[in-house]
N, C-alpha and C. Protein backbone atom coordinates (compact mmCIF):
# COMPACT_ATOMS: atom_id res chain seq x y z
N UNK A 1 24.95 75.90 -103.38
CA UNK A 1 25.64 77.09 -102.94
C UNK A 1 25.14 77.46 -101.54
N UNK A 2 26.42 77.73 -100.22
CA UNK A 2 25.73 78.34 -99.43
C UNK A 2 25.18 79.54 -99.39
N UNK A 3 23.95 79.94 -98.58
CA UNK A 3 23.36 81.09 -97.94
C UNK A 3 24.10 81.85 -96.70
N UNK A 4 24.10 82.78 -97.50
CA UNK A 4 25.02 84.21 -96.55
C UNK A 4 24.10 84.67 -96.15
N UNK A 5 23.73 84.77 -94.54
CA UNK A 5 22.55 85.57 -93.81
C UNK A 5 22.70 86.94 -94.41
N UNK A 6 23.84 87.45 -94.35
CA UNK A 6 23.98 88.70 -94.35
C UNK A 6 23.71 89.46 -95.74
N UNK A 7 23.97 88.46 -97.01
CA UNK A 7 23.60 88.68 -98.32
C UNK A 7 22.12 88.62 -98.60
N UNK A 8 21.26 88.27 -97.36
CA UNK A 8 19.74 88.07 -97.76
C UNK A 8 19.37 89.25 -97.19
N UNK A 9 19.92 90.48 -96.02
CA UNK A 9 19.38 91.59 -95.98
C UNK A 9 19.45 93.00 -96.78
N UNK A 10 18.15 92.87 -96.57
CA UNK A 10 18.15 94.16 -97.49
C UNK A 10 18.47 95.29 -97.06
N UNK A 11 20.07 95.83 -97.67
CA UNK A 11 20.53 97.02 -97.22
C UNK A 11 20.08 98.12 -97.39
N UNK A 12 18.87 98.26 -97.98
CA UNK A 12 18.34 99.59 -98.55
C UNK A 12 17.10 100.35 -97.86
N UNK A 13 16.96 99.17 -96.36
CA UNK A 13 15.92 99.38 -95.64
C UNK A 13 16.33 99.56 -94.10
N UNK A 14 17.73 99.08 -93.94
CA UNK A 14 18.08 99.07 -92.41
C UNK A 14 17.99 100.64 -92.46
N UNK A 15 18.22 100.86 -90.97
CA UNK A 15 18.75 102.54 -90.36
C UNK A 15 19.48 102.54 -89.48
N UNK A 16 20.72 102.85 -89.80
CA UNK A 16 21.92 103.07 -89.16
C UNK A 16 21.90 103.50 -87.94
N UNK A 17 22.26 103.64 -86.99
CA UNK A 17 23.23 102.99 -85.92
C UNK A 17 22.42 101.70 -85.39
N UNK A 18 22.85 101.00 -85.54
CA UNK A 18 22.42 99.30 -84.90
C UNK A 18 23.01 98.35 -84.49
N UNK A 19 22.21 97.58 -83.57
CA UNK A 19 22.50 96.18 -83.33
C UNK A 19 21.62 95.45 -83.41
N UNK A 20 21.98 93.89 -84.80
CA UNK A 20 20.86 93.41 -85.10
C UNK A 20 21.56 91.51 -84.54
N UNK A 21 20.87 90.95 -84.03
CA UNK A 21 20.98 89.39 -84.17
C UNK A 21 20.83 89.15 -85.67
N UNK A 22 21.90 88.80 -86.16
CA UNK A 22 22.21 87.80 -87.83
C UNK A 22 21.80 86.79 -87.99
N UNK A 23 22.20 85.87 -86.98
CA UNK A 23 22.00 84.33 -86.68
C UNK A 23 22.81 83.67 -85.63
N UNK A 24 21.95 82.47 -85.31
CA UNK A 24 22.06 81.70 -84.32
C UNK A 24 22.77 80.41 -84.48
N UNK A 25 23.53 79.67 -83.94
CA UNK A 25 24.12 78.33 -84.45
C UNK A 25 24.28 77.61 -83.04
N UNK A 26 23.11 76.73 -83.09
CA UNK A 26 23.12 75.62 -81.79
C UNK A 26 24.33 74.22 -82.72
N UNK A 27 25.24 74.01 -81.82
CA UNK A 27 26.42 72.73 -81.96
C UNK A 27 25.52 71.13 -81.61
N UNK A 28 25.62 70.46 -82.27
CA UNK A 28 24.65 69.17 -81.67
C UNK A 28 25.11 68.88 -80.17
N UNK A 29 26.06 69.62 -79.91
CA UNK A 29 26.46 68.95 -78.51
C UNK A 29 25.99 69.83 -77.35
N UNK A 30 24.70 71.20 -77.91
CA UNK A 30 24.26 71.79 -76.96
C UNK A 30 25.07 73.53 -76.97
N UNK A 31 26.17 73.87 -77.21
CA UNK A 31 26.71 75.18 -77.76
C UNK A 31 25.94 75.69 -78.72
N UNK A 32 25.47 77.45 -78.16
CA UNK A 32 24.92 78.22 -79.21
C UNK A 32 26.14 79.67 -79.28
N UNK A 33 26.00 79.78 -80.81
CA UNK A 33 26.77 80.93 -81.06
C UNK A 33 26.22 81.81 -81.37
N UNK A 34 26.17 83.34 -81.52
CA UNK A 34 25.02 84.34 -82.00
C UNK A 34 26.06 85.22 -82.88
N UNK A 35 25.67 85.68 -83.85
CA UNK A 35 26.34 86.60 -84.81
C UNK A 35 25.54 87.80 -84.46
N UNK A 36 26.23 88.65 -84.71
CA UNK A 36 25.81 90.34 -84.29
C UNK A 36 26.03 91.23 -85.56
N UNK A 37 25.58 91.90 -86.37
CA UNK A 37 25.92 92.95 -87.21
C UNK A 37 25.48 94.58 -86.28
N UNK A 38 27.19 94.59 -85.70
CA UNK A 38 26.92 96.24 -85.56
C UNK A 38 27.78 97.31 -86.21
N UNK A 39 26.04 97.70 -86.89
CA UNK A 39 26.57 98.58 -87.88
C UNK A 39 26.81 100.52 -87.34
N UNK A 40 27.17 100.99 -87.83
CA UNK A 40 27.87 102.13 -87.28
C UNK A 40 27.17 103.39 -88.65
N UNK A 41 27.31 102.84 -89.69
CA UNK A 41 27.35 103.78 -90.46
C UNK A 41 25.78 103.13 -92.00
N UNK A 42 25.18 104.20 -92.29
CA UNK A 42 24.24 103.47 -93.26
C UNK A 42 24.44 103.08 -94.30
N UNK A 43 24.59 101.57 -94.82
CA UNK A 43 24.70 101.02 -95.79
C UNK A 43 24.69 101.81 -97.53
N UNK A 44 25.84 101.70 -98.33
CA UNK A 44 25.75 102.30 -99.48
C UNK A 44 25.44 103.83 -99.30
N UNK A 45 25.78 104.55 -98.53
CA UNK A 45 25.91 106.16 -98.03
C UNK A 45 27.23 106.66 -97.77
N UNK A 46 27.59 105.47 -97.32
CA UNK A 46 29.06 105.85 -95.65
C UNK A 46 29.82 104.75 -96.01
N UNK A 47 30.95 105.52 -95.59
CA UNK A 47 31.82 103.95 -95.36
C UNK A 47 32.78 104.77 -94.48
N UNK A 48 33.65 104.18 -93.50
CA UNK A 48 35.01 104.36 -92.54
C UNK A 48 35.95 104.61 -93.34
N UNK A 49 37.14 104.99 -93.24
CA UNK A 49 38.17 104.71 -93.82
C UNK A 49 38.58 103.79 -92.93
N UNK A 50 39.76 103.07 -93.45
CA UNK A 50 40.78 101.78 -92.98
C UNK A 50 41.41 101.97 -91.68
N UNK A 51 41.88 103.58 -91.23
CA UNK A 51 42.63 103.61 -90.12
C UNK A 51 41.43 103.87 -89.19
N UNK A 52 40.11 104.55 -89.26
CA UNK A 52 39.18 103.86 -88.12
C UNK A 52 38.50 103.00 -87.91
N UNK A 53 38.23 101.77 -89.06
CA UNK A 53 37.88 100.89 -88.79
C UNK A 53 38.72 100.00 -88.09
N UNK A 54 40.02 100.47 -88.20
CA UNK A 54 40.93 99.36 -87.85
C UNK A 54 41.24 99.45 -86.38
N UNK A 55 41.21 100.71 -86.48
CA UNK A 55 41.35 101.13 -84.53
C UNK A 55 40.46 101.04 -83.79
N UNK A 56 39.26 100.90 -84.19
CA UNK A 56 37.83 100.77 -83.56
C UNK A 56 37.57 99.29 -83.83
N UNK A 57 38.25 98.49 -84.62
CA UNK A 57 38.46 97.31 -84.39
C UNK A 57 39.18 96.60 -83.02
N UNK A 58 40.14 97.20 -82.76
CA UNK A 58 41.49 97.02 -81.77
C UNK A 58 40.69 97.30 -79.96
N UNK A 59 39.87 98.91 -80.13
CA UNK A 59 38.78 99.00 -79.30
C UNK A 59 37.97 98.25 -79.04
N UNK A 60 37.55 98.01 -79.89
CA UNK A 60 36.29 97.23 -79.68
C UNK A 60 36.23 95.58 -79.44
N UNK A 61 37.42 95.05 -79.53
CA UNK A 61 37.55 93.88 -79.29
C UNK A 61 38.46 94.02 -78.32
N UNK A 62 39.35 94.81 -77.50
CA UNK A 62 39.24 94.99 -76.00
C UNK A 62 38.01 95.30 -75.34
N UNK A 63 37.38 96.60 -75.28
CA UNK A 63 36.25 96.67 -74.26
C UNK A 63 35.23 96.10 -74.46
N UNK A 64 34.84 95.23 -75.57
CA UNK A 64 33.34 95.12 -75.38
C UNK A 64 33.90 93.16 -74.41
N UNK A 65 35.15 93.21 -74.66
CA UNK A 65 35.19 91.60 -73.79
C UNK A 65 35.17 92.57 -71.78
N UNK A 66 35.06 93.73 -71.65
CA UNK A 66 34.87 93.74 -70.65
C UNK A 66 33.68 94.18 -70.58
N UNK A 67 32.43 93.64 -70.90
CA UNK A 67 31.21 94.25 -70.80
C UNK A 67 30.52 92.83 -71.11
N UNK A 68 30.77 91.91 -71.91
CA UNK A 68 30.11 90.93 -72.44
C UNK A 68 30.92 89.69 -72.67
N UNK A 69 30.30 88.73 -71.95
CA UNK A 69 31.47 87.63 -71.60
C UNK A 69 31.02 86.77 -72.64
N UNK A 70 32.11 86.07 -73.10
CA UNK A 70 31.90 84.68 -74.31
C UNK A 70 31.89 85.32 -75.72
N UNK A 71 32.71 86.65 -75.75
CA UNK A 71 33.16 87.09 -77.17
C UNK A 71 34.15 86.31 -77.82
N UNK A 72 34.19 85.53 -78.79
CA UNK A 72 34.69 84.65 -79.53
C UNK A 72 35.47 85.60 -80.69
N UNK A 73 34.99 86.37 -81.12
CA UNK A 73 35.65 87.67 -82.28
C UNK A 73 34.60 88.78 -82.63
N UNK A 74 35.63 89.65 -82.83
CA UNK A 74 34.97 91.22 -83.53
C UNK A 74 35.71 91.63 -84.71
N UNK A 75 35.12 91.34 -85.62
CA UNK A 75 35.59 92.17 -87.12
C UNK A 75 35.04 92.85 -87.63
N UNK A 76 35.67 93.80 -88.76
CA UNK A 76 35.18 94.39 -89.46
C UNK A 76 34.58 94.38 -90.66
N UNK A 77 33.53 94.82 -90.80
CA UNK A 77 32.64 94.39 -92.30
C UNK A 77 33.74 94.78 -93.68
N UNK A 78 33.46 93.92 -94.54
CA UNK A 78 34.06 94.27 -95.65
C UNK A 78 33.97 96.05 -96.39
N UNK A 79 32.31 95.60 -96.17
CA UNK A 79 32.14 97.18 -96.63
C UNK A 79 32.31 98.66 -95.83
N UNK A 80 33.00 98.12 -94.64
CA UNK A 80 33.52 99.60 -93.61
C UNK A 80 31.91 100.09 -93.13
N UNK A 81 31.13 99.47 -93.11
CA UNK A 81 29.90 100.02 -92.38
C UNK A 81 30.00 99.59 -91.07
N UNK A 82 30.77 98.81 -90.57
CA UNK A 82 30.79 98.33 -89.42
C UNK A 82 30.87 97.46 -88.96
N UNK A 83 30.68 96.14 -88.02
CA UNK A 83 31.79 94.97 -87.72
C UNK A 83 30.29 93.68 -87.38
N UNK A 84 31.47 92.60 -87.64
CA UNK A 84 30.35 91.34 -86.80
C UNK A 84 31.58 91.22 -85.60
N UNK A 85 30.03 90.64 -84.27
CA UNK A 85 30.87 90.35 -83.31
C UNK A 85 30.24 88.71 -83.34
N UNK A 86 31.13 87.52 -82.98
CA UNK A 86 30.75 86.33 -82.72
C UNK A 86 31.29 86.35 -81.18
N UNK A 87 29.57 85.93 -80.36
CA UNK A 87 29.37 85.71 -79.03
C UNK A 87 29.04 84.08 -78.81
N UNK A 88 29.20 83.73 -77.97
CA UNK A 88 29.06 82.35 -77.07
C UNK A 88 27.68 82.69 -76.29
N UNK A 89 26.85 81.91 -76.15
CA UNK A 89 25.49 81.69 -75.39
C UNK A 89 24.52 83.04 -75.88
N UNK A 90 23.56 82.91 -75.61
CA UNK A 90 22.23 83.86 -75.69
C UNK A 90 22.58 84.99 -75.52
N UNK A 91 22.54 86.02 -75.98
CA UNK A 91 22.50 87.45 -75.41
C UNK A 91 21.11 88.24 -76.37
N UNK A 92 20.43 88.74 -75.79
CA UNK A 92 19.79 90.04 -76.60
C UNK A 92 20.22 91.14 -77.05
N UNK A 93 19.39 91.65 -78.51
CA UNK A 93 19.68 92.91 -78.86
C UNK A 93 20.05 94.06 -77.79
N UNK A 94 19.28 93.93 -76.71
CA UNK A 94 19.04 94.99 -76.05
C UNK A 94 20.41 95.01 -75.34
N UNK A 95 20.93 94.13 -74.85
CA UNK A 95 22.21 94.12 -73.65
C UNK A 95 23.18 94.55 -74.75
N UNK A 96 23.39 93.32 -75.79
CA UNK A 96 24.57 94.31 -77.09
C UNK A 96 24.68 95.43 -77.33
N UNK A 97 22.98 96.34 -76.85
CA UNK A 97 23.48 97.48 -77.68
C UNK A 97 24.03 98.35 -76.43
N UNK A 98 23.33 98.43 -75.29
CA UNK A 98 23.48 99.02 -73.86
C UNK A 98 25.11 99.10 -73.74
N UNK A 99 25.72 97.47 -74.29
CA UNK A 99 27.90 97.01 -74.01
C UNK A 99 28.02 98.00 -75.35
N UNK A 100 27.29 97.92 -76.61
CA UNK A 100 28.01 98.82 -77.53
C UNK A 100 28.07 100.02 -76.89
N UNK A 101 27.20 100.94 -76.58
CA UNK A 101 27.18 101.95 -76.08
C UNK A 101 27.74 102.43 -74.92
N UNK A 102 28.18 101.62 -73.96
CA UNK A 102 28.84 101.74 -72.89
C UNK A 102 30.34 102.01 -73.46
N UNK A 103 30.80 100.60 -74.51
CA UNK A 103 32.28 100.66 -75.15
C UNK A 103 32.72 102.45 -76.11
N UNK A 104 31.40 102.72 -76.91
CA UNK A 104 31.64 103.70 -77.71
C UNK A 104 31.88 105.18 -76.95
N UNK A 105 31.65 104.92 -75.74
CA UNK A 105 31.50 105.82 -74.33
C UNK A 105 33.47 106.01 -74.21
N UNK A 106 33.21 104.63 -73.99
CA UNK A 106 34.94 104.95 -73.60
C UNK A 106 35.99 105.17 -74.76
N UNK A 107 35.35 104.48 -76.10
CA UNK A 107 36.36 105.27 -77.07
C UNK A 107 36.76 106.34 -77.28
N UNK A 108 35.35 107.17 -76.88
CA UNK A 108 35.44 108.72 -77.20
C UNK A 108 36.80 109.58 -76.43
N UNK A 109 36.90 108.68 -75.11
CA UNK A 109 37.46 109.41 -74.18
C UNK A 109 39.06 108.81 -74.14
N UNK A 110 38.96 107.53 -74.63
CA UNK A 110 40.64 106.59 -74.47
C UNK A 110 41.53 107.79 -74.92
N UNK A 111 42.71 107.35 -74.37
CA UNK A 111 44.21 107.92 -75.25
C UNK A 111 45.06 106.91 -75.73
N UNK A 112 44.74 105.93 -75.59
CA UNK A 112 45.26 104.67 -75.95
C UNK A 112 44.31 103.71 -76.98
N UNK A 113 45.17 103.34 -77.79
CA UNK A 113 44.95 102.40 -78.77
C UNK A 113 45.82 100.79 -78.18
N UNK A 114 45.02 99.75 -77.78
CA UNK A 114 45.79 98.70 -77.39
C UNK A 114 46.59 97.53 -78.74
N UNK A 115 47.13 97.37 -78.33
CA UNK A 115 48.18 96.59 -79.57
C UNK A 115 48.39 97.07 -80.93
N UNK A 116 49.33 98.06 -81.10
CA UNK A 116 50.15 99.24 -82.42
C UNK A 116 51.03 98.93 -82.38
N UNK A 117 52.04 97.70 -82.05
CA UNK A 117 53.49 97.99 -82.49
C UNK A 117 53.45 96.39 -83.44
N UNK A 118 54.66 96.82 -84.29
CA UNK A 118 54.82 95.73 -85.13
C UNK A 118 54.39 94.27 -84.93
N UNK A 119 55.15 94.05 -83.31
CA UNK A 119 55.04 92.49 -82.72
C UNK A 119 53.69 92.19 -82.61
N UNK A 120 52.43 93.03 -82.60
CA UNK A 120 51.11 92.57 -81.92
C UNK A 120 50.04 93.31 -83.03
N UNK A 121 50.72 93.71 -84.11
CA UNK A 121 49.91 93.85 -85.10
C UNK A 121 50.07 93.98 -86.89
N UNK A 122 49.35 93.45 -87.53
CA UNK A 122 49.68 93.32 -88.95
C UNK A 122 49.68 94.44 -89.39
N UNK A 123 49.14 95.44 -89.16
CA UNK A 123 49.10 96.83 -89.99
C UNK A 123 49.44 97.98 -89.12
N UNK A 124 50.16 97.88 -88.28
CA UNK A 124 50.53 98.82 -87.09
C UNK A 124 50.75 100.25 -87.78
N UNK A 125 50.76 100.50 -89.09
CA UNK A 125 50.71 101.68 -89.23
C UNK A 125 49.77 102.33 -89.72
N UNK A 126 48.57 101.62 -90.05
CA UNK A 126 46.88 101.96 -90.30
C UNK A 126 46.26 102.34 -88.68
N UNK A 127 46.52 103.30 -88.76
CA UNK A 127 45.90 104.06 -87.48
C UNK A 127 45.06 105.47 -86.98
N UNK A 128 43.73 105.38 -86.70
CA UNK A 128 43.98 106.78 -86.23
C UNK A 128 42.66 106.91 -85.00
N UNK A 129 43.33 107.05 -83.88
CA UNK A 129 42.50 107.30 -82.29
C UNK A 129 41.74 108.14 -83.01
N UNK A 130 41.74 109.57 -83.72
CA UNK A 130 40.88 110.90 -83.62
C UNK A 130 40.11 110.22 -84.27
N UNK A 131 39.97 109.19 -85.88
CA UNK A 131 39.01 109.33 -86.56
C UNK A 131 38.09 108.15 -85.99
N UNK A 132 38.81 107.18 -85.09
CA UNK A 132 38.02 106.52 -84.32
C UNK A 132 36.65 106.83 -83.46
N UNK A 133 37.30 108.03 -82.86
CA UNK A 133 36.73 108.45 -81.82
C UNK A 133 35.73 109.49 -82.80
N UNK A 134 35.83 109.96 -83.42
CA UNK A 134 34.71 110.52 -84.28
C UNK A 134 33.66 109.70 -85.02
N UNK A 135 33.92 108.69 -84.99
CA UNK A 135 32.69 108.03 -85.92
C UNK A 135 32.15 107.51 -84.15
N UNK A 136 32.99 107.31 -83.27
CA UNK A 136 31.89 106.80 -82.08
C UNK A 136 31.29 107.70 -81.57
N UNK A 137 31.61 109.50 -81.86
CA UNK A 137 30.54 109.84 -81.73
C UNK A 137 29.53 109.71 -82.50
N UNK A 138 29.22 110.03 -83.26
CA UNK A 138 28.70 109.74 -84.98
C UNK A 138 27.48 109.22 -84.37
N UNK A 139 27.98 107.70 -83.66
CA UNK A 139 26.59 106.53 -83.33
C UNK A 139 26.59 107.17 -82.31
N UNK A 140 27.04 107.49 -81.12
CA UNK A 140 26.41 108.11 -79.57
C UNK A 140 25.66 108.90 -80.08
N UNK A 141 25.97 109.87 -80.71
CA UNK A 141 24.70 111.16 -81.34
C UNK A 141 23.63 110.42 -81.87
N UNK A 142 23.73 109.45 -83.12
CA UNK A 142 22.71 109.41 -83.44
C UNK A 142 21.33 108.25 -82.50
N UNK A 143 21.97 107.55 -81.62
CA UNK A 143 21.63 106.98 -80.55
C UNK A 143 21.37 105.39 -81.50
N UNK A 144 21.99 104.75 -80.65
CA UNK A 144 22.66 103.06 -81.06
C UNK A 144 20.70 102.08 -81.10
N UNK A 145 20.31 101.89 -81.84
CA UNK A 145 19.22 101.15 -81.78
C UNK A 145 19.31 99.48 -81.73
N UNK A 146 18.29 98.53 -81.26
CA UNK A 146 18.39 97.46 -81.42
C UNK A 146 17.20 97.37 -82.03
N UNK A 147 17.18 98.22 -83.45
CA UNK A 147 16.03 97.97 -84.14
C UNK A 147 16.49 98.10 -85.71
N UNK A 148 16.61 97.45 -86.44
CA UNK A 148 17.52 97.99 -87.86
C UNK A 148 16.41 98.51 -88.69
N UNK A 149 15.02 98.18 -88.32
CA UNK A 149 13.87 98.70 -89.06
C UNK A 149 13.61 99.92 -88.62
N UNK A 150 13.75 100.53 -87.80
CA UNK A 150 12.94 101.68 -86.93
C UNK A 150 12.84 102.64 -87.89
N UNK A 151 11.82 103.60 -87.22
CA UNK A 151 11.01 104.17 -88.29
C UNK A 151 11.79 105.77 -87.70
């Protein structure tokens, strides 16, 4: 059976708002990929509903490709705590969290949601800018860590 990085952490110890490196995947041909869990909300406490995860999905995989080059994808966690991003080459906690925080900057303030109409999206009617923009304050307030242990 495979090992799910993400099934070996223990959710009962992180502290919410974060950005943690998951894992690493060097290609034999020299390509490394890095998995990101950024979480937004504390595990088994919180969860999003569907129309801001989904719009802060749509966000967040526009701006954070203008902050951080070699984003490959941004989804959302099953459990609505918050998303994996898959990046191309090395990056540190620290720069992820600086682009998260820069991106959650501009959610607060967007009036636009990019791709809502039928042609450019599967659920175009799971939506909502306000509750988006409220959970990004949520993490700006509580200030975005690149520490999932911190005390």
């Amino acid at each position: 059976m495979a090992v799910v990085e993400s099934f070996l952490l223990d959710h009962t110890i992180v502290k919410a708002p974060y950005v943690r490196l998951a894992g690493t995947e060097q290609h034999e041909k020299g390509s490394t990929l890095q998995k990101y869990d950024l979480r937004f909300l504390q595990p088994n406490q919180d969860a999003m509903p569907t129309s801001a995860v989904h719009t802060l999905e749509h966000l967040l995989a526009t701006y954070l490709r203008d902050e951080l080059t070699g984003i490959v994808d941004v989804s959302p966690m099953g459990c609505r705590t918050g998303f994996y991003m898959i990046i191309w080459n090395e990056h540190e906690p620290k720069e992820v969290a600086a682009a998260l925080t820069t991106v959650l900057e501009k959610v607060v303030t967007t009036e636009h949601i990019p791709a809502v109409s039928a042609l450019e999206c599967g659920n175009y009617k799971d939506h909502s800018l306000f509750a988006a923009q409220e959970y990004a304050k949520l993490v700006l307030e509580a200030g975005l860590s690149d520490d999932p242990f911190r005390d």
